[in-house]
C-alpha atoms as a PDB file:
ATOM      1  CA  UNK A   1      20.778  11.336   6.186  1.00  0.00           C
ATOM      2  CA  UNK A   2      17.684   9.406   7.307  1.00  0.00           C
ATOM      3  CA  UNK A   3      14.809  11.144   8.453  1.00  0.00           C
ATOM      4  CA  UNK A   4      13.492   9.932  12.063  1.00  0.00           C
ATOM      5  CA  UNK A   5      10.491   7.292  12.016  1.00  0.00           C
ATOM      6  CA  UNK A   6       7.598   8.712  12.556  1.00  0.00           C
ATOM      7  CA  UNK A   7       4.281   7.382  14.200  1.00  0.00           C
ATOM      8  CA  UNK A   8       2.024   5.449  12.412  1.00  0.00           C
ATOM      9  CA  UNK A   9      -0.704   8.898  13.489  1.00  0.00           C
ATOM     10  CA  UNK A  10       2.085  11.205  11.664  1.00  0.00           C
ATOM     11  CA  UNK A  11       2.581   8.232   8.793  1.00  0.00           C
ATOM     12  CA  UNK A  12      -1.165   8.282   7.772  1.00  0.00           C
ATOM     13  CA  UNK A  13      -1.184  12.186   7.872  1.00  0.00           C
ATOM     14  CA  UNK A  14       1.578  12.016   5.210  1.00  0.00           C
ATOM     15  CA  UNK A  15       0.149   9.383   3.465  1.00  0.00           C
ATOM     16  CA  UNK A  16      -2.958  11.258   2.881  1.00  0.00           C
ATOM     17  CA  UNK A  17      -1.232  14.448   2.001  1.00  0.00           C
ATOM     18  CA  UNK A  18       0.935  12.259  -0.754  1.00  0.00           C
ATOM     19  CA  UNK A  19      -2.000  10.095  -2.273  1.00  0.00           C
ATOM     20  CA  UNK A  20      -5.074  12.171  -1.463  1.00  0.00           C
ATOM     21  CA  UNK A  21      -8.150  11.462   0.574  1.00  0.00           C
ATOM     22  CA  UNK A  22      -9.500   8.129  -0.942  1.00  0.00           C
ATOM     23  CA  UNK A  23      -9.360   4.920  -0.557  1.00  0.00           C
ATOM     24  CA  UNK A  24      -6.637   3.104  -2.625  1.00  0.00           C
ATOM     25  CA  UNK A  25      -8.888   0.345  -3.463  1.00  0.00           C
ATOM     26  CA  UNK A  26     -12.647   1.374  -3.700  1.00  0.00           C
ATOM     27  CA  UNK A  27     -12.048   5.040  -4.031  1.00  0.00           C
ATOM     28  CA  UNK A  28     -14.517   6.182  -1.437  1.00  0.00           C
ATOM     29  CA  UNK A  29     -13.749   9.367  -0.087  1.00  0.00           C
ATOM     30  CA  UNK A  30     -12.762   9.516   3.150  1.00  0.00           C
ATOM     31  CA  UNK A  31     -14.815  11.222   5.724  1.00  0.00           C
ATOM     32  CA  UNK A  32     -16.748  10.914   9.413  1.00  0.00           C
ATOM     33  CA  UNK A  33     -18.154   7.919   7.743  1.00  0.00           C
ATOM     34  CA  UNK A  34     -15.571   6.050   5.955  1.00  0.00           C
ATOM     35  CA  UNK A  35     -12.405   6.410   8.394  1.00  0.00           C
ATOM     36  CA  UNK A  36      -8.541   5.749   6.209  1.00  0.00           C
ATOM     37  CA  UNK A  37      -6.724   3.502   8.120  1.00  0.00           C
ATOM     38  CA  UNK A  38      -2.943   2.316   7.025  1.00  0.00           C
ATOM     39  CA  UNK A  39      -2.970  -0.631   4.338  1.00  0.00           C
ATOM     40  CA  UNK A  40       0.669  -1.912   4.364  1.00  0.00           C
ATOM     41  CA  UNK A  41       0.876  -3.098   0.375  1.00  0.00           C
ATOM     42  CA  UNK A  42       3.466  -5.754   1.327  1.00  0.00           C
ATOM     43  CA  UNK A  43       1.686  -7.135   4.607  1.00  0.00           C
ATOM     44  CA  UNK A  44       3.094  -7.045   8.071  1.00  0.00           C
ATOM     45  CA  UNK A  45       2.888 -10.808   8.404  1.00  0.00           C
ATOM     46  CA  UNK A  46       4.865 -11.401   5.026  1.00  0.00           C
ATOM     47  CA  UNK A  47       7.513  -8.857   6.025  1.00  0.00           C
ATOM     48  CA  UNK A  48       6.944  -5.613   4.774  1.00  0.00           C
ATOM     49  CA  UNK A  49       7.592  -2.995   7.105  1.00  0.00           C
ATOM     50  CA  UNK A  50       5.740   0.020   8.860  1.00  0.00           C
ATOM     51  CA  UNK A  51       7.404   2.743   6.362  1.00  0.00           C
ATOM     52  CA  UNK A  52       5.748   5.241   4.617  1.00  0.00           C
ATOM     53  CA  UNK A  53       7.089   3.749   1.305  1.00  0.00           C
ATOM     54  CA  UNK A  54       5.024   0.873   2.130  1.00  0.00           C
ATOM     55  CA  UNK A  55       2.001   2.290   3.317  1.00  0.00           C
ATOM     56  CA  UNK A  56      -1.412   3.895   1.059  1.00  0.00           C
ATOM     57  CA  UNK A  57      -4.826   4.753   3.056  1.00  0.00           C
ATOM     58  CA  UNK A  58      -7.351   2.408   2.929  1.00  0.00           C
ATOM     59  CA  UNK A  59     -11.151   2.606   3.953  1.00  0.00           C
ATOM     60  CA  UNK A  60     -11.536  -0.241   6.681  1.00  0.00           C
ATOM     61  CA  UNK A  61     -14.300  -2.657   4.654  1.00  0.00           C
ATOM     62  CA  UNK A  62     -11.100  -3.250   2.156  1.00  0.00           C
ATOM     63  CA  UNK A  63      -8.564  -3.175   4.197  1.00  0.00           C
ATOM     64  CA  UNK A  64     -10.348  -5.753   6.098  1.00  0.00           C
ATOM     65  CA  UNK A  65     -11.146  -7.608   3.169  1.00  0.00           C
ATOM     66  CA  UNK A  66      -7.920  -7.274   1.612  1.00  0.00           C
ATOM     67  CA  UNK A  67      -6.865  -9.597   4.903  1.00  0.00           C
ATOM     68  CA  UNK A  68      -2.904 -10.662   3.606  1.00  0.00           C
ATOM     69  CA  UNK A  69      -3.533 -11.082   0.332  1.00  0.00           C
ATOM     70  CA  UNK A  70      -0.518  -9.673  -2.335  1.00  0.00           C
ATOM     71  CA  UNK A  71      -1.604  -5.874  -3.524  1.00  0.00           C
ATOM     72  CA  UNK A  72      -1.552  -7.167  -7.329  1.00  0.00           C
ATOM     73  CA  UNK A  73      -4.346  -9.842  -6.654  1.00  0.00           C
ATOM     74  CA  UNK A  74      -6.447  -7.309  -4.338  1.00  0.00           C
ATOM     75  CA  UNK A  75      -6.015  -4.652  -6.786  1.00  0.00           C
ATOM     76  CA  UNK A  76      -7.137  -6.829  -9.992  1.00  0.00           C
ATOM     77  CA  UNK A  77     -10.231  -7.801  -7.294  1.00  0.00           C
ATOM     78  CA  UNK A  78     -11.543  -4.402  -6.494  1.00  0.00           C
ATOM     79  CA  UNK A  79     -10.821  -3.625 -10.926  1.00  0.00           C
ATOM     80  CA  UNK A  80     -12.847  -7.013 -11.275  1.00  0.00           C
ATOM     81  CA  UNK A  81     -16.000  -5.711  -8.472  1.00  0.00           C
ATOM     82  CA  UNK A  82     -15.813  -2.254 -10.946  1.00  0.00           C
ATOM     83  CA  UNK A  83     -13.903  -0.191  -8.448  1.00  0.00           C
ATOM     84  CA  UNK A  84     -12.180   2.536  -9.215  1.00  0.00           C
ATOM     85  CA  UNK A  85      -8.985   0.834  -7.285  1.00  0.00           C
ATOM     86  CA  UNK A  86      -5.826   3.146  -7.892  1.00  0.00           C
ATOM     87  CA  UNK A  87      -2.927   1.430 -10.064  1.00  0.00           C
ATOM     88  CA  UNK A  88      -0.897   4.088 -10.909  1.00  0.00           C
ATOM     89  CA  UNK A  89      -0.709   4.940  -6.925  1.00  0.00           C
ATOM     90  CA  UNK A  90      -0.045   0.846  -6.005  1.00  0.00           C
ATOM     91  CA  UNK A  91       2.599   0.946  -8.495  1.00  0.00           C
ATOM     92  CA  UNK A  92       3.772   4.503  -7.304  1.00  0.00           C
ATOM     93  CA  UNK A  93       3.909   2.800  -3.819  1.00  0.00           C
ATOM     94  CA  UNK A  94       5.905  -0.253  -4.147  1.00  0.00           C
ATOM     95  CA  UNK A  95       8.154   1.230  -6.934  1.00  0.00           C
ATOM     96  CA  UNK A  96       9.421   3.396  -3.656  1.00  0.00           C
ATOM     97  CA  UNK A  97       9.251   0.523  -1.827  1.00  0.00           C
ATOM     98  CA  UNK A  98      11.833  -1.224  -3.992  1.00  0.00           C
ATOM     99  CA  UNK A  99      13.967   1.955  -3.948  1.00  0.00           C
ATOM    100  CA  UNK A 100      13.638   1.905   0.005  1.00  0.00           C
ATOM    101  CA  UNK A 101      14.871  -1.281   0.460  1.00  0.00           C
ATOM    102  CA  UNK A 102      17.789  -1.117  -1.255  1.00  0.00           C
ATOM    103  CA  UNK A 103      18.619   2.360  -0.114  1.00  0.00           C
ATOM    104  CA  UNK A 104      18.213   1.373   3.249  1.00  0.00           C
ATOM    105  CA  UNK A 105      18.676  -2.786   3.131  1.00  0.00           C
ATOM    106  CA  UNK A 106      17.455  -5.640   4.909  1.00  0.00           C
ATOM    107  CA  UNK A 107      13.782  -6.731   4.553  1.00  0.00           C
ATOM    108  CA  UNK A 108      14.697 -10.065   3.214  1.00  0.00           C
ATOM    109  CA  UNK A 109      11.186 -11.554   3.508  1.00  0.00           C
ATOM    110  CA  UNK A 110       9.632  -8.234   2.254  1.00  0.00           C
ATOM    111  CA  UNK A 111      11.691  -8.280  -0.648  1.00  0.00           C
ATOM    112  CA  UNK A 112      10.561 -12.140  -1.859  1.00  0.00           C
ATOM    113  CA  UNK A 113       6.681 -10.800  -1.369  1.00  0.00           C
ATOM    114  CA  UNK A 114       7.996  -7.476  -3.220  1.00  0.00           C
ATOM    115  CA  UNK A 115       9.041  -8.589  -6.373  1.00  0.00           C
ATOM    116  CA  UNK A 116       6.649 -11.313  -6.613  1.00  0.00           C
ATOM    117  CA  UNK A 117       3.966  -8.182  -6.542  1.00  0.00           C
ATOM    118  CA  UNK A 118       5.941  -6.199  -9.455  1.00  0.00           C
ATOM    119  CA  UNK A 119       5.942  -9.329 -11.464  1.00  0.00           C
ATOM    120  CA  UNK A 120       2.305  -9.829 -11.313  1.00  0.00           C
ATOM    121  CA  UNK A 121       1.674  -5.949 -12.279  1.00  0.00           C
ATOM    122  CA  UNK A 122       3.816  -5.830 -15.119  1.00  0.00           C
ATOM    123  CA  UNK A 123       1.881  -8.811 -16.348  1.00  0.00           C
ATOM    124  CA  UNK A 124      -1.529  -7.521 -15.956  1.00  0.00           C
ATOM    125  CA  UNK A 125      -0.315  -3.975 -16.854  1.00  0.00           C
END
């Protein structure tokens, strides 16, 4: 049975108990300073949805910065600047993306932007 949605205030709460308290791409460490906010790894606009499965904390410089570009080009951008991005938790993420979606269905457009991602980490990977 499907658990209920839960609030995007809930969603980040989880989030950060599932990934820890730093930023997915720059690694800060999130604090009074350097707020998380929700970084959807498929974006919004290209059809990803507001699921936990689709959803890692963020600091708000790169999830600003990030703007709607593909997780797999952001993340080999923060590796490139000599972050400490987190691969292991963007390819944690959209693996359960991929498992949500065709658990649940639908997401046609998130599912073109989806696999486009996974291609483009299991050739830099």
């Amino acid at each position: 049975m499907e658990q209920p949605q839960l609030d995007r205030v809930q969603r980040m709460a989880v989030v950060l108990e599932r990934d820890g308290p730093t930023c997915t791409w720059c690694g800060r460490t999130f604090d009074v300073r350097v707020v998380p906010t929700t970084d959807h790894l498929v974006p919004r606009l290209k059809g990803g949805p507001s699921w936990l499965e689709n959803e890692v904390a963020a600091c708000r410089r790169c999830n600003g910065e990030r703007g709607h570009r593909g997780a797999a080009e952001w993340l080999q951008e923060c590796l490139q600047r000599g972050w400490p991005a987190d691969e292991e938790r963007v390819r944690r993420v959209l693996a359960a993306l991929e498992e949500a979606i065709a658990r649940r269905g639908g997401q046609r457009r998130a599912r073109v932007n989806l696999a486009t991602q996974a291609r483009r980490l299991r050739r830099s990977g």
